[in-house]
N, C-alpha and C. Protein backbone atom coordinates (compact mmCIF):
# COMPACT_ATOMS: atom_id res chain seq x y z
N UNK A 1 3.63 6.27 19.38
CA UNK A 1 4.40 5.06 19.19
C UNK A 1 3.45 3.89 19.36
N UNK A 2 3.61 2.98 18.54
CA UNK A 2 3.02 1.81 18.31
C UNK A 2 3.04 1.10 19.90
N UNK A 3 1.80 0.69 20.91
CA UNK A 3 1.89 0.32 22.45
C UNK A 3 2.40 -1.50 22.14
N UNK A 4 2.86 -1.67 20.96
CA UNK A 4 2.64 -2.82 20.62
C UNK A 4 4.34 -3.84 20.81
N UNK A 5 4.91 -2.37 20.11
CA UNK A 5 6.15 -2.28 20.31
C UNK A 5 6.81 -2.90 21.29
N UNK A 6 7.97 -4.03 21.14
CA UNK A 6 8.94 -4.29 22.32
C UNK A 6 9.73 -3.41 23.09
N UNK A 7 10.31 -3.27 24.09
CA UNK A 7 11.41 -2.65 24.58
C UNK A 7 12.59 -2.77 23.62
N UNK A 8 12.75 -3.79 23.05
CA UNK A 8 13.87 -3.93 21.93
C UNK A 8 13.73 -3.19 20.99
N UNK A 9 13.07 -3.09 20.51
CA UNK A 9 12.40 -2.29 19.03
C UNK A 9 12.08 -0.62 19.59
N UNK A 10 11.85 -0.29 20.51
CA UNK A 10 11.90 1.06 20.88
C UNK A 10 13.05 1.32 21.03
N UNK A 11 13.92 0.81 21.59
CA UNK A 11 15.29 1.14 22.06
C UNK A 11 15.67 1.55 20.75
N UNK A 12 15.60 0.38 19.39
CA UNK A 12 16.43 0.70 18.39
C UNK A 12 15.89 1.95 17.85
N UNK A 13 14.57 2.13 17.49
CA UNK A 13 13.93 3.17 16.94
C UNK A 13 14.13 4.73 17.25
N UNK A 14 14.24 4.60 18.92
CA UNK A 14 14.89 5.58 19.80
C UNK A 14 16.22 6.23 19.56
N UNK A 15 17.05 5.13 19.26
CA UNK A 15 19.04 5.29 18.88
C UNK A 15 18.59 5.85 17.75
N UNK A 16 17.90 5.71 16.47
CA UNK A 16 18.09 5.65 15.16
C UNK A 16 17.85 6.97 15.00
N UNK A 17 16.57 7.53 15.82
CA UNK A 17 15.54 8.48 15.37
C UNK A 17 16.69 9.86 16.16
N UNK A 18 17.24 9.74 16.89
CA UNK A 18 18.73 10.15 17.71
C UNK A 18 17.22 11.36 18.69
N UNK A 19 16.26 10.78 19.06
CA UNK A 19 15.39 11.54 19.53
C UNK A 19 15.91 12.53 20.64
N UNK A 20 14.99 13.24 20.65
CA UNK A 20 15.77 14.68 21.80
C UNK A 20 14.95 14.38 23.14
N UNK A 21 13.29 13.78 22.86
CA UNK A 21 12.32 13.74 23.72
C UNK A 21 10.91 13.20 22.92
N UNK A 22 10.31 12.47 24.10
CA UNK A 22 9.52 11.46 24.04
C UNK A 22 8.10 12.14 24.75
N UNK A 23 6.98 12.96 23.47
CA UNK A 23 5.60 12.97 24.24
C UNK A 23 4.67 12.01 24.08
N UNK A 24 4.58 11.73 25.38
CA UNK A 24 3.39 10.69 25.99
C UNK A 24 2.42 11.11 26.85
N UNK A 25 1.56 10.21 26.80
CA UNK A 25 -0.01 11.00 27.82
C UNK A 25 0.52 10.62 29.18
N UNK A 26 0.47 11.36 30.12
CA UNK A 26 0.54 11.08 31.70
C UNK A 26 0.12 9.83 32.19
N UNK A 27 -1.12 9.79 31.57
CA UNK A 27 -2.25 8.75 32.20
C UNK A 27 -1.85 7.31 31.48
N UNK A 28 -0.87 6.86 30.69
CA UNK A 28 0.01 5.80 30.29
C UNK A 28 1.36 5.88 30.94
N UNK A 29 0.80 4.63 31.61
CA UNK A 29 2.75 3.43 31.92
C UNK A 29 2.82 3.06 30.36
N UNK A 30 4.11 3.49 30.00
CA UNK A 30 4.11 2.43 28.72
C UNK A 30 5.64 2.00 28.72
N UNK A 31 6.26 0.92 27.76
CA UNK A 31 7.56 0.87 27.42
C UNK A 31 8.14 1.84 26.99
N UNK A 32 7.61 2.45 26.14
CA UNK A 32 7.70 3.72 25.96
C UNK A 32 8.62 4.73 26.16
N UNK A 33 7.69 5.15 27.52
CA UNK A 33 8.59 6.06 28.84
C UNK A 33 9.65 5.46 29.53
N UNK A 34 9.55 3.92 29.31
CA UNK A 34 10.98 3.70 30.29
C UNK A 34 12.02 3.24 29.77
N UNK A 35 12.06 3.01 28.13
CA UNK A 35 13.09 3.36 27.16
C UNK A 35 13.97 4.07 27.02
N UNK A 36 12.69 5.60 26.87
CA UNK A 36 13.32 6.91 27.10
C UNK A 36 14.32 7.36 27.84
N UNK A 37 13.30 6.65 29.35
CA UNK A 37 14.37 6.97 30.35
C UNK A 37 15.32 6.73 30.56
N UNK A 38 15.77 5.25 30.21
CA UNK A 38 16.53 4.59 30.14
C UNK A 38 17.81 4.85 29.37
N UNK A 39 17.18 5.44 27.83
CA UNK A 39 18.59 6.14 27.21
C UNK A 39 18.92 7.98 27.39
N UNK A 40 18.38 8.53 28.19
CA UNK A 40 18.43 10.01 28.70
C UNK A 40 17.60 11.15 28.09
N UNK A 41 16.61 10.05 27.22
CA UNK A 41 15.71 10.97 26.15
C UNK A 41 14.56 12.07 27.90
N UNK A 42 14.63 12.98 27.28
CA UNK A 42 13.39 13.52 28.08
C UNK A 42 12.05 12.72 28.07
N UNK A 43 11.59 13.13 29.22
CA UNK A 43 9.67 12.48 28.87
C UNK A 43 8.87 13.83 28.92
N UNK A 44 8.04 14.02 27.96
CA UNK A 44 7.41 15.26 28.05
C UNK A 44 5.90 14.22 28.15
N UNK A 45 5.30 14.53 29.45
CA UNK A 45 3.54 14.38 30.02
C UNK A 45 2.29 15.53 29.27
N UNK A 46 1.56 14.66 28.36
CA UNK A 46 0.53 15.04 27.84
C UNK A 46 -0.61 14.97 29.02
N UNK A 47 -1.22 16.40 29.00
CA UNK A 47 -2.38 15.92 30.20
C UNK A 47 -3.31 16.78 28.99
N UNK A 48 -3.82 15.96 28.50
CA UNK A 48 -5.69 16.13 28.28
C UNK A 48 -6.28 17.19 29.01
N UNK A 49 -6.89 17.87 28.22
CA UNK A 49 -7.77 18.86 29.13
C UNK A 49 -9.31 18.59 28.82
N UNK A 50 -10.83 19.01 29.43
CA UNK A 50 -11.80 19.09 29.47
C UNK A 50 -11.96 18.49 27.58
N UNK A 51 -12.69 17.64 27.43
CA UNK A 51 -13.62 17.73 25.93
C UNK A 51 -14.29 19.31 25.49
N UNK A 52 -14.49 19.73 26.12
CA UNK A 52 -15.00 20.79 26.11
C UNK A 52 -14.48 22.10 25.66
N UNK A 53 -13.01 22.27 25.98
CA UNK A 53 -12.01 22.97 25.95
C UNK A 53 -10.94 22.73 25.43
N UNK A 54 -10.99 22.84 23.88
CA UNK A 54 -9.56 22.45 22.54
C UNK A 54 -8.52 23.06 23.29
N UNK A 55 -8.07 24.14 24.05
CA UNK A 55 -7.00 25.01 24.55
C UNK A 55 -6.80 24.56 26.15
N UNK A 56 -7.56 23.16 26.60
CA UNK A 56 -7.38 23.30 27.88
C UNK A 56 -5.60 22.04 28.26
N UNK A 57 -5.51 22.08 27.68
CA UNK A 57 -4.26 21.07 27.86
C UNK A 57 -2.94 21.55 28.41
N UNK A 58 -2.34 20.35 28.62
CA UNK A 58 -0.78 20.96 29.27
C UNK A 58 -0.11 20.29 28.71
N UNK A 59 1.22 20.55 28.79
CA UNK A 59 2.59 19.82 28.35
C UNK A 59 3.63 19.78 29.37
N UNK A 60 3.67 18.51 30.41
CA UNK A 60 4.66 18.74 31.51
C UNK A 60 5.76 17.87 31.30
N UNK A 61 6.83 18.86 31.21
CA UNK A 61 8.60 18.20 31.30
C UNK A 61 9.22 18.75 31.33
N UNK A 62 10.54 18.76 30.68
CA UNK A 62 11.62 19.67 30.94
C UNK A 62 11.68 20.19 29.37
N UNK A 63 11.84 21.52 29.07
CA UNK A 63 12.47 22.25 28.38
C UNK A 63 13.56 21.65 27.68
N UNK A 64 13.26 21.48 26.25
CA UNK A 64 13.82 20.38 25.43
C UNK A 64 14.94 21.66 24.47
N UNK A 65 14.15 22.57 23.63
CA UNK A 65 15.04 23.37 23.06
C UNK A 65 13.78 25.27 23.36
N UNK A 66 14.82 26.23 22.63
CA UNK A 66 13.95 27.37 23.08
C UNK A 66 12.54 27.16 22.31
N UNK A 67 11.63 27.57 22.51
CA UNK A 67 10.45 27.33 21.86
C UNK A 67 10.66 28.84 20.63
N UNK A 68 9.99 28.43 19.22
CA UNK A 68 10.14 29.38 18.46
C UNK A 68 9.42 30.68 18.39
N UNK A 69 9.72 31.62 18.34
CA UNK A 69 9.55 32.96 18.64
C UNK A 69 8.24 33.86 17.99
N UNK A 70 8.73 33.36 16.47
CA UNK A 70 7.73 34.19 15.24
C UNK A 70 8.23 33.06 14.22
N UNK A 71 6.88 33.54 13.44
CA UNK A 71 7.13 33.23 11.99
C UNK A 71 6.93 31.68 12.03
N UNK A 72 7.02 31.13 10.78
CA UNK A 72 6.43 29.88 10.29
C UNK A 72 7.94 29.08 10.43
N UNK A 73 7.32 27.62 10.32
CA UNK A 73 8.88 26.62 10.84
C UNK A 73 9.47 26.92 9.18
N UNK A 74 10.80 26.61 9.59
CA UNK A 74 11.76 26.74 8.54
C UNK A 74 12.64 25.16 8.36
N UNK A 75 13.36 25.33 7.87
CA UNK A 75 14.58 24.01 7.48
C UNK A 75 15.07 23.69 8.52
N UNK A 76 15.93 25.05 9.32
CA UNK A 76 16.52 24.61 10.32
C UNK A 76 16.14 24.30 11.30
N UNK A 77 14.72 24.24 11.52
CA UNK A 77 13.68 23.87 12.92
C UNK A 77 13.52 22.65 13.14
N UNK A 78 13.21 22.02 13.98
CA UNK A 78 13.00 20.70 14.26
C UNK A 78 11.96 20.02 13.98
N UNK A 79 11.87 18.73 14.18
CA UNK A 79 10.57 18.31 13.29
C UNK A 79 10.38 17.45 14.52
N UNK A 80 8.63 17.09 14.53
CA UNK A 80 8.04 16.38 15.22
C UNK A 80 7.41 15.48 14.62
N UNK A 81 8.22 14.18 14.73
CA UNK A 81 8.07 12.53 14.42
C UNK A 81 6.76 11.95 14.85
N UNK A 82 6.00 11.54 14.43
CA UNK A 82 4.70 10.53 14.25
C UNK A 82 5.06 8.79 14.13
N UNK A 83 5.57 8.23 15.12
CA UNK A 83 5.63 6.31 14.61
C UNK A 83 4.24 6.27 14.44
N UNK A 84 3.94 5.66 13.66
CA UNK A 84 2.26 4.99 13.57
C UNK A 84 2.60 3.70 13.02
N UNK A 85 1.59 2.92 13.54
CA UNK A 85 1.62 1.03 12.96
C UNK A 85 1.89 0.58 11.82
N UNK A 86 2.62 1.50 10.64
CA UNK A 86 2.59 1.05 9.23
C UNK A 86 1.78 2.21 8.38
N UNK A 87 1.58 2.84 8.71
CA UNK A 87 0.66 4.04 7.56
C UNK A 87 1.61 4.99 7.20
């Protein structure tokens, strides 16, 4: 999400997008996260792992939906939203 963004303009983007959950890096306070919080979206914490280590990362929050099992995403799967500044 754009850090540029108002609290107003997240809020709306947030209602619109009818989001389930919000990943952000740990190591950011942002408006962001307290949007989220604010309308009951989850916060899922990106923690970075080593440069060194593509597989060293975590994902800390709460359990948003079951994670998928097999096989490649389909129609009925959920999609993971990208805001970027205009691109």
């Amino acid at each position: 999400v754009n850090p540029d963004l108002t609290a107003d303009e997240l809020q709306r983007y947030f209602s619109e997008m009818k989001l389930a959950a919000l990943v952000t890096r740990a190591d950011m306070n942002s408006a962001s996260r307290d949007v989220a919080r604010a309308l009951d979206i989850a916060v899922i914490d990106f923690v970075p792992g080593p440069e060194t280590e593509l597989d060293g990362c975590a994902f800390i929050g709460p359990t948003v939906a079951p994670a998928c099992a097999k096989g490649a995403a389909s129609a009925e799967d959920d999609a993971f939203i990208l805001l970027t500044s205009g691109t």
